[in-house]
PDB file of N, CA and C in Angstrom:
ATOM      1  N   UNK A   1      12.768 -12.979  -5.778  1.00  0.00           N
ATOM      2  CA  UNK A   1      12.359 -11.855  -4.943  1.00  0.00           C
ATOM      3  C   UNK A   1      10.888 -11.523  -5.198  1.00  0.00           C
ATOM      4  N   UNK A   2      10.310 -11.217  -4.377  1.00  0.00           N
ATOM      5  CA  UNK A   2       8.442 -10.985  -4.120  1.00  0.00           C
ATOM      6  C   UNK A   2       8.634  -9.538  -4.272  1.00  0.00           C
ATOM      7  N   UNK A   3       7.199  -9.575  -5.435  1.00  0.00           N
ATOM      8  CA  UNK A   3       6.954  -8.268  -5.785  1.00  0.00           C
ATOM      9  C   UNK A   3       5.979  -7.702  -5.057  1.00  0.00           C
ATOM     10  N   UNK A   4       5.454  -6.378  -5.273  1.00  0.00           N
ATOM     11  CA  UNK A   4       4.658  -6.342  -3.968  1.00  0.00           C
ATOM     12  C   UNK A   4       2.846  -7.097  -4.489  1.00  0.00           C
ATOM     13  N   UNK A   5       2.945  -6.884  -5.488  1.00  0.00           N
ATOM     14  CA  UNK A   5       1.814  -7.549  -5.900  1.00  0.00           C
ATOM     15  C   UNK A   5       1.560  -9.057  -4.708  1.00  0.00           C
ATOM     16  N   UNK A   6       2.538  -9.708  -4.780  1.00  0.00           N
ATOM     17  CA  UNK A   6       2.660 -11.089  -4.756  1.00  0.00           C
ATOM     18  C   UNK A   6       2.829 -11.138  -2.467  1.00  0.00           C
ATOM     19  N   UNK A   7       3.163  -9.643  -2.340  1.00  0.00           N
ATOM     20  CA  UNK A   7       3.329  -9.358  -0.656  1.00  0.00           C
ATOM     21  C   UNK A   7       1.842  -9.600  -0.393  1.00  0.00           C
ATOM     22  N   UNK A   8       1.350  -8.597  -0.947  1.00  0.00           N
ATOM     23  CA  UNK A   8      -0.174  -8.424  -0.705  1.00  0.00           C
ATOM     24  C   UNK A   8      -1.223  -9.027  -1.084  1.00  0.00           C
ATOM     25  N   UNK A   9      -0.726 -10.046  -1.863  1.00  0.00           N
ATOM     26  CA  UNK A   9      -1.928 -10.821  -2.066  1.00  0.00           C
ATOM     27  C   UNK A   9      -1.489 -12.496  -0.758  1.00  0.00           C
ATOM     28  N   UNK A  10      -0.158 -12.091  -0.434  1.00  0.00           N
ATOM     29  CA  UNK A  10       0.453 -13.508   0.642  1.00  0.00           C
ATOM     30  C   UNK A  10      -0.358 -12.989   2.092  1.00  0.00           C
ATOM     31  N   UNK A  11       0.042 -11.885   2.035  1.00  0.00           N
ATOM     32  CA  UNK A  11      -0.566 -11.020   3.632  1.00  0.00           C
ATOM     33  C   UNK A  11      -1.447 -10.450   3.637  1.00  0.00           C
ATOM     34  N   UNK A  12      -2.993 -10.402   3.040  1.00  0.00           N
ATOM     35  CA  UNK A  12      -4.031  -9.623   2.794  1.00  0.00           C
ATOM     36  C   UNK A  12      -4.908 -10.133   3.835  1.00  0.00           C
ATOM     37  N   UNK A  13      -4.958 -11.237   4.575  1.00  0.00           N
ATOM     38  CA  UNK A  13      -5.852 -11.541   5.499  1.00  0.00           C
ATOM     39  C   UNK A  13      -4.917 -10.915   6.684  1.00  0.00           C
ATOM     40  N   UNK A  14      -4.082 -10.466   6.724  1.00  0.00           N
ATOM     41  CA  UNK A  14      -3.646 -10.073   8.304  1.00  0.00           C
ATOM     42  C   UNK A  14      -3.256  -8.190   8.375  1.00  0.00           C
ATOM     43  N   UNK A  15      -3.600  -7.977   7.033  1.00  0.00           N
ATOM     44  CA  UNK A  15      -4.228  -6.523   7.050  1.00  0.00           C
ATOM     45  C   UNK A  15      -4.998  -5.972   8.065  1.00  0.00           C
ATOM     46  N   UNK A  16      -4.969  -4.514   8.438  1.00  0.00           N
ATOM     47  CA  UNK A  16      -6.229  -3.814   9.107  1.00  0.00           C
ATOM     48  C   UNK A  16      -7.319  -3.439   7.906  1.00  0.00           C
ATOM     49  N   UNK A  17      -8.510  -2.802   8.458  1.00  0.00           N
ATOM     50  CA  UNK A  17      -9.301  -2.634   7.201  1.00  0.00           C
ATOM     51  C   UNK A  17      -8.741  -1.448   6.666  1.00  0.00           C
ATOM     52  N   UNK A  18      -8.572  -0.500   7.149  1.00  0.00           N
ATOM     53  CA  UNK A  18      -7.661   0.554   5.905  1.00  0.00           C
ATOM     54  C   UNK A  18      -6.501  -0.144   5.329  1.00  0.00           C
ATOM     55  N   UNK A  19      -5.548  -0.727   5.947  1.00  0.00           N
ATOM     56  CA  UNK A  19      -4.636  -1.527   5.057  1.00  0.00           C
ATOM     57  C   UNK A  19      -5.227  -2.104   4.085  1.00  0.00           C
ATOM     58  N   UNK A  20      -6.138  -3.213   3.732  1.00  0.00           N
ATOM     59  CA  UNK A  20      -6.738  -3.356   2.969  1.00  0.00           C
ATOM     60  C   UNK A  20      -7.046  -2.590   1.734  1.00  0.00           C
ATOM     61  N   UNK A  21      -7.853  -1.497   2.129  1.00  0.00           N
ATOM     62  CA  UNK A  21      -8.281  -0.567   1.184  1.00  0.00           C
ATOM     63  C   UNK A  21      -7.471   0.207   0.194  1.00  0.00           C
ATOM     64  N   UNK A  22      -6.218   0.278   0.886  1.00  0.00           N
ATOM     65  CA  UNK A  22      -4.868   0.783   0.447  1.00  0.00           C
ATOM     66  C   UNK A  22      -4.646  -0.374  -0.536  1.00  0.00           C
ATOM     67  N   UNK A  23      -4.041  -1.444  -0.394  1.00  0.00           N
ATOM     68  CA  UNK A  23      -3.846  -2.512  -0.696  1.00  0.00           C
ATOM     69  C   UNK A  23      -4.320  -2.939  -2.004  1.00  0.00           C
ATOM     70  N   UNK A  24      -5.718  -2.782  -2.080  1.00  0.00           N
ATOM     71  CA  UNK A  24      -6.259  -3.019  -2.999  1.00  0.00           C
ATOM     72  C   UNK A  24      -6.236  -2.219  -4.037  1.00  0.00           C
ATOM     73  N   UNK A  25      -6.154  -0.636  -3.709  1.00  0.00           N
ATOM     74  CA  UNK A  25      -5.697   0.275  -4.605  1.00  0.00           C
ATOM     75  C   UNK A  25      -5.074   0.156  -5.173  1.00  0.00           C
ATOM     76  N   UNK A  26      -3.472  -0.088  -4.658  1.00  0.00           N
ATOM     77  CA  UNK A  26      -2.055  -1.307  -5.013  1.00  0.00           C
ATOM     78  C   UNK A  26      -2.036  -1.781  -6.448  1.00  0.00           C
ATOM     79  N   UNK A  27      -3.187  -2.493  -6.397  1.00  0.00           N
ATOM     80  CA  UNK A  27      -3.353  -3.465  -6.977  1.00  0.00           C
ATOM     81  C   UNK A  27      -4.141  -3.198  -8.649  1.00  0.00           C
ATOM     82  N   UNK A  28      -5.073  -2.193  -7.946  1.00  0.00           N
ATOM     83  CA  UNK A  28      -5.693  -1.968  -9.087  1.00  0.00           C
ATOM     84  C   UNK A  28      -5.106  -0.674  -9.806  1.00  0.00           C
ATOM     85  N   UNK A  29      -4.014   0.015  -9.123  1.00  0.00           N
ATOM     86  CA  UNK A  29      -4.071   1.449  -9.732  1.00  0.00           C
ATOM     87  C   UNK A  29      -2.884   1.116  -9.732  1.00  0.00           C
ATOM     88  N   UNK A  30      -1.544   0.995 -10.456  1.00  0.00           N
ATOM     89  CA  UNK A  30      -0.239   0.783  -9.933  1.00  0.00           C
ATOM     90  C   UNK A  30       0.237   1.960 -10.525  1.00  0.00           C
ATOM     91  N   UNK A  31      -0.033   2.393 -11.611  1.00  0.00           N
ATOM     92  CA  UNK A  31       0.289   3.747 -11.632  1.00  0.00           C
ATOM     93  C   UNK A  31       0.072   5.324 -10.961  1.00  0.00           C
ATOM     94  N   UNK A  32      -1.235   5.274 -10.576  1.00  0.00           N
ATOM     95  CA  UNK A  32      -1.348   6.138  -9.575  1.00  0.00           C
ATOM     96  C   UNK A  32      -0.077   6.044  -8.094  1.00  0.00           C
ATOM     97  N   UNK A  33       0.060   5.394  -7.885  1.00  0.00           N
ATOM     98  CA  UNK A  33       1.076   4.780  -6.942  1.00  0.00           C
ATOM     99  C   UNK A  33       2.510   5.404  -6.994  1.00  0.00           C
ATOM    100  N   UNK A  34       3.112   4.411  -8.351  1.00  0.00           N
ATOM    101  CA  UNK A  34       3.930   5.147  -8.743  1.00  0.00           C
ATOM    102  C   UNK A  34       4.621   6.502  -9.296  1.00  0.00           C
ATOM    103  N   UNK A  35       3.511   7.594  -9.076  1.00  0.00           N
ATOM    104  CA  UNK A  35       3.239   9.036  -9.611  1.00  0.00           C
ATOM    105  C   UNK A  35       3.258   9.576  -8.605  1.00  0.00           C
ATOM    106  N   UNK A  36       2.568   9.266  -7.397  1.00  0.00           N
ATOM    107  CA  UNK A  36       2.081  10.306  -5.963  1.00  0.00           C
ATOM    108  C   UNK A  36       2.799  10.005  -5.161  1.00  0.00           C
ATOM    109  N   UNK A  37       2.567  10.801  -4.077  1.00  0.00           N
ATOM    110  CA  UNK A  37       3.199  10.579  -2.458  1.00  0.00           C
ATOM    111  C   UNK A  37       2.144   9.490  -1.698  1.00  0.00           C
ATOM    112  N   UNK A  38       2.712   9.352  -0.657  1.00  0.00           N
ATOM    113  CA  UNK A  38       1.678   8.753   0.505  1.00  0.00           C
ATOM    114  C   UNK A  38       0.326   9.592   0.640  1.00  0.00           C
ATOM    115  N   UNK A  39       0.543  10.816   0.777  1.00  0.00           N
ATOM    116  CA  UNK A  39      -0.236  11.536   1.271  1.00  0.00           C
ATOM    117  C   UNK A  39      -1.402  11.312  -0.001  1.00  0.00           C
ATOM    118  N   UNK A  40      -1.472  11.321  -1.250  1.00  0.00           N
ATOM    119  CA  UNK A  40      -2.128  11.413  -2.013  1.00  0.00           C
ATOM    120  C   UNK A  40      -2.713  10.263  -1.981  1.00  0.00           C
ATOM    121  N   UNK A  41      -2.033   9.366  -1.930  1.00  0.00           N
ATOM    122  CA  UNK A  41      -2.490   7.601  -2.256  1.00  0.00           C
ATOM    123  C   UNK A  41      -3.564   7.676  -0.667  1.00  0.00           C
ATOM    124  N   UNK A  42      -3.148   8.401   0.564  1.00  0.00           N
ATOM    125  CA  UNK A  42      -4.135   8.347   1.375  1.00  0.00           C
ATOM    126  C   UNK A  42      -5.341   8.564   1.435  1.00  0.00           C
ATOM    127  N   UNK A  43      -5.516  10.213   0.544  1.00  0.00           N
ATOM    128  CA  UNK A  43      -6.858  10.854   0.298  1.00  0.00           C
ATOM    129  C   UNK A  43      -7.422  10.637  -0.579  1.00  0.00           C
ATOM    130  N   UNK A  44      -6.388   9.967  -1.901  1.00  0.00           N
ATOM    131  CA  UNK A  44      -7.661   8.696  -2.661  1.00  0.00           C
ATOM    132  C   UNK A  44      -8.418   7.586  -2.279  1.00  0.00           C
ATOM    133  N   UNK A  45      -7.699   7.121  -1.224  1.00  0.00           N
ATOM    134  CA  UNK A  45      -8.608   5.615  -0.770  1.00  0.00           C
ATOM    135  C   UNK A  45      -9.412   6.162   0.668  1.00  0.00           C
ATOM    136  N   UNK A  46      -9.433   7.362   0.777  1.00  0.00           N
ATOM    137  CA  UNK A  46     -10.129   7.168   1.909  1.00  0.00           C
ATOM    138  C   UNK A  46      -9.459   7.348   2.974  1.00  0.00           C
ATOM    139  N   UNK A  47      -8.211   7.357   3.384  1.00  0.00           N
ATOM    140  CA  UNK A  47      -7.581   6.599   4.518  1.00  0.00           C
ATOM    141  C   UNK A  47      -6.643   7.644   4.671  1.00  0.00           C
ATOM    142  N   UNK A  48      -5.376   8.087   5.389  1.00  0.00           N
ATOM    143  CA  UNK A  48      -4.438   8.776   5.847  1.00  0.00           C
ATOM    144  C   UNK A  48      -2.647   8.060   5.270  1.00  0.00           C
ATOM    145  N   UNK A  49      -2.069   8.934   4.983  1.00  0.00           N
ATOM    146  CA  UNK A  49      -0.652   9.342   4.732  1.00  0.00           C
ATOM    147  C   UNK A  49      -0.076   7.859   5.556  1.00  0.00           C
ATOM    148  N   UNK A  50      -0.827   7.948   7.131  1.00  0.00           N
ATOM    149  CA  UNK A  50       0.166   7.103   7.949  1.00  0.00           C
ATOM    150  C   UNK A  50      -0.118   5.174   7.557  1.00  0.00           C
ATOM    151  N   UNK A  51      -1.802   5.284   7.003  1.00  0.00           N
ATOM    152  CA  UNK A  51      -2.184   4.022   7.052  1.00  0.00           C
ATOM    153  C   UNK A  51      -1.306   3.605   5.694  1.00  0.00           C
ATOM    154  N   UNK A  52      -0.755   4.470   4.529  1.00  0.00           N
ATOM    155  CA  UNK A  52      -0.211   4.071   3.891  1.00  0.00           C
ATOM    156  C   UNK A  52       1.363   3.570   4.262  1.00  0.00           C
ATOM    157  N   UNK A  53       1.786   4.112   4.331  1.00  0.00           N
ATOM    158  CA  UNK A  53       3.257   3.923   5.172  1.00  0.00           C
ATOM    159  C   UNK A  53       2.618   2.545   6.196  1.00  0.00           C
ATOM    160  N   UNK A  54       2.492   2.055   7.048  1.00  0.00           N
ATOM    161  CA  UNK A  54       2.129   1.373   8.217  1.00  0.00           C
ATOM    162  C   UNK A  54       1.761  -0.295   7.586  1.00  0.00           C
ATOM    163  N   UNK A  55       1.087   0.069   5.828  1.00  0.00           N
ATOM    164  CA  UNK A  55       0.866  -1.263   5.075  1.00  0.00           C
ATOM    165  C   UNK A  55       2.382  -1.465   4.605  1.00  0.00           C
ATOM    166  N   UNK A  56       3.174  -0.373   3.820  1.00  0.00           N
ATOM    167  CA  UNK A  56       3.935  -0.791   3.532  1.00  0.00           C
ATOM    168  C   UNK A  56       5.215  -1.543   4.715  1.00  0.00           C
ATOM    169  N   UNK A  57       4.889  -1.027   5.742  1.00  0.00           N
ATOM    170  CA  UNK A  57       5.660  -2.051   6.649  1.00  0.00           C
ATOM    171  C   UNK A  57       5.114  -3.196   6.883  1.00  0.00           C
ATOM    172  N   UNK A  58       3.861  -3.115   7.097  1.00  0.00           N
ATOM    173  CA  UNK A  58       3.193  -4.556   6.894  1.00  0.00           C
ATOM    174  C   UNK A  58       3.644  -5.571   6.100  1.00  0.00           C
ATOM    175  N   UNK A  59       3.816  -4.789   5.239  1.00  0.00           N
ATOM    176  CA  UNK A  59       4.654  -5.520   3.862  1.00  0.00           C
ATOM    177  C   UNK A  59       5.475  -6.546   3.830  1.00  0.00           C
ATOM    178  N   UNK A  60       6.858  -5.281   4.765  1.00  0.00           N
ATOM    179  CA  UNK A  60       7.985  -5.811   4.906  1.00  0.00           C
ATOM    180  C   UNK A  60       9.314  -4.851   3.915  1.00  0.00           C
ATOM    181  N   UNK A  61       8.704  -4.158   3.979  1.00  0.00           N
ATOM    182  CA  UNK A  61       9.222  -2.684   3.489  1.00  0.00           C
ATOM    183  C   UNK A  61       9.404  -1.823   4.240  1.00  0.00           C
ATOM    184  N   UNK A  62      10.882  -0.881   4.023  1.00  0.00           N
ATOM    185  CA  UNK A  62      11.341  -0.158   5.195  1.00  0.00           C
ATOM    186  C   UNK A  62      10.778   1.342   4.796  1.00  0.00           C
ATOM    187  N   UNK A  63       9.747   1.478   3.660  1.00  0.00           N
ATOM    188  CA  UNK A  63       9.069   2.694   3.535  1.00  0.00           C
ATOM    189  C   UNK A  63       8.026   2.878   2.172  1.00  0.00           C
ATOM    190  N   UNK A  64       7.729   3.761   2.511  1.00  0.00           N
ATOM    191  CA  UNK A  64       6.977   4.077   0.621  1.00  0.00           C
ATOM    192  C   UNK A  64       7.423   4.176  -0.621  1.00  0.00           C
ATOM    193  N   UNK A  65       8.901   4.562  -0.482  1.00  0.00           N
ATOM    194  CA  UNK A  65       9.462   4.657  -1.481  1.00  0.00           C
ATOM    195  C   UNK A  65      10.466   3.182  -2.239  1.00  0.00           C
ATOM    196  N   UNK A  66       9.776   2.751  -1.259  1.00  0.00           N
ATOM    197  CA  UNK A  66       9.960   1.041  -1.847  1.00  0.00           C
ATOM    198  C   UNK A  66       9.064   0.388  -2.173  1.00  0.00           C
ATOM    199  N   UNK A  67       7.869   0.609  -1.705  1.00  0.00           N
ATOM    200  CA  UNK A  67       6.906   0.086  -2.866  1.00  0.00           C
ATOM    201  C   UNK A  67       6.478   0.793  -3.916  1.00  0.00           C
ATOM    202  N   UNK A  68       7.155   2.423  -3.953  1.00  0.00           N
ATOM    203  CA  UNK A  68       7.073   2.652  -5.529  1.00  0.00           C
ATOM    204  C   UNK A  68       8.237   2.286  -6.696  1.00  0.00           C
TER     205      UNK A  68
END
């Protein structure tokens, strides 16, 4: 089973650029992640509540609370 590490580094070229930015956060902050809501993980990177949610479907995840 694919972790999300391993989602986002398979699907990172077919990201939007806020997906991305999110994404990369992901990656580098995994604890911040696992601590906050969407909404927070939004107004740290810059980006909105929805662009977070919208990667994690990108994903292949049926929400946020699956990639925490």
């Amino acid at each position: 089973m694919e972790n999300v590490f391993e989602r986002i580094r398979k699907r990172y070229n077919e990201l939007t650029k806020g997906q991305k930015v999110v994404a990369k956060f992901i990656l580098d902050e995994p604890k911040h992640v696992a601590l906050h809501p969407a909404k927070t993980i939004g107004k740290l990177t810059g980006t909105s509540e929805t662009t977070v949610i919208r990667l994690c479907y990108a994903l292949g995840y049926k929400g946020y609370s699956m990639v925490q």
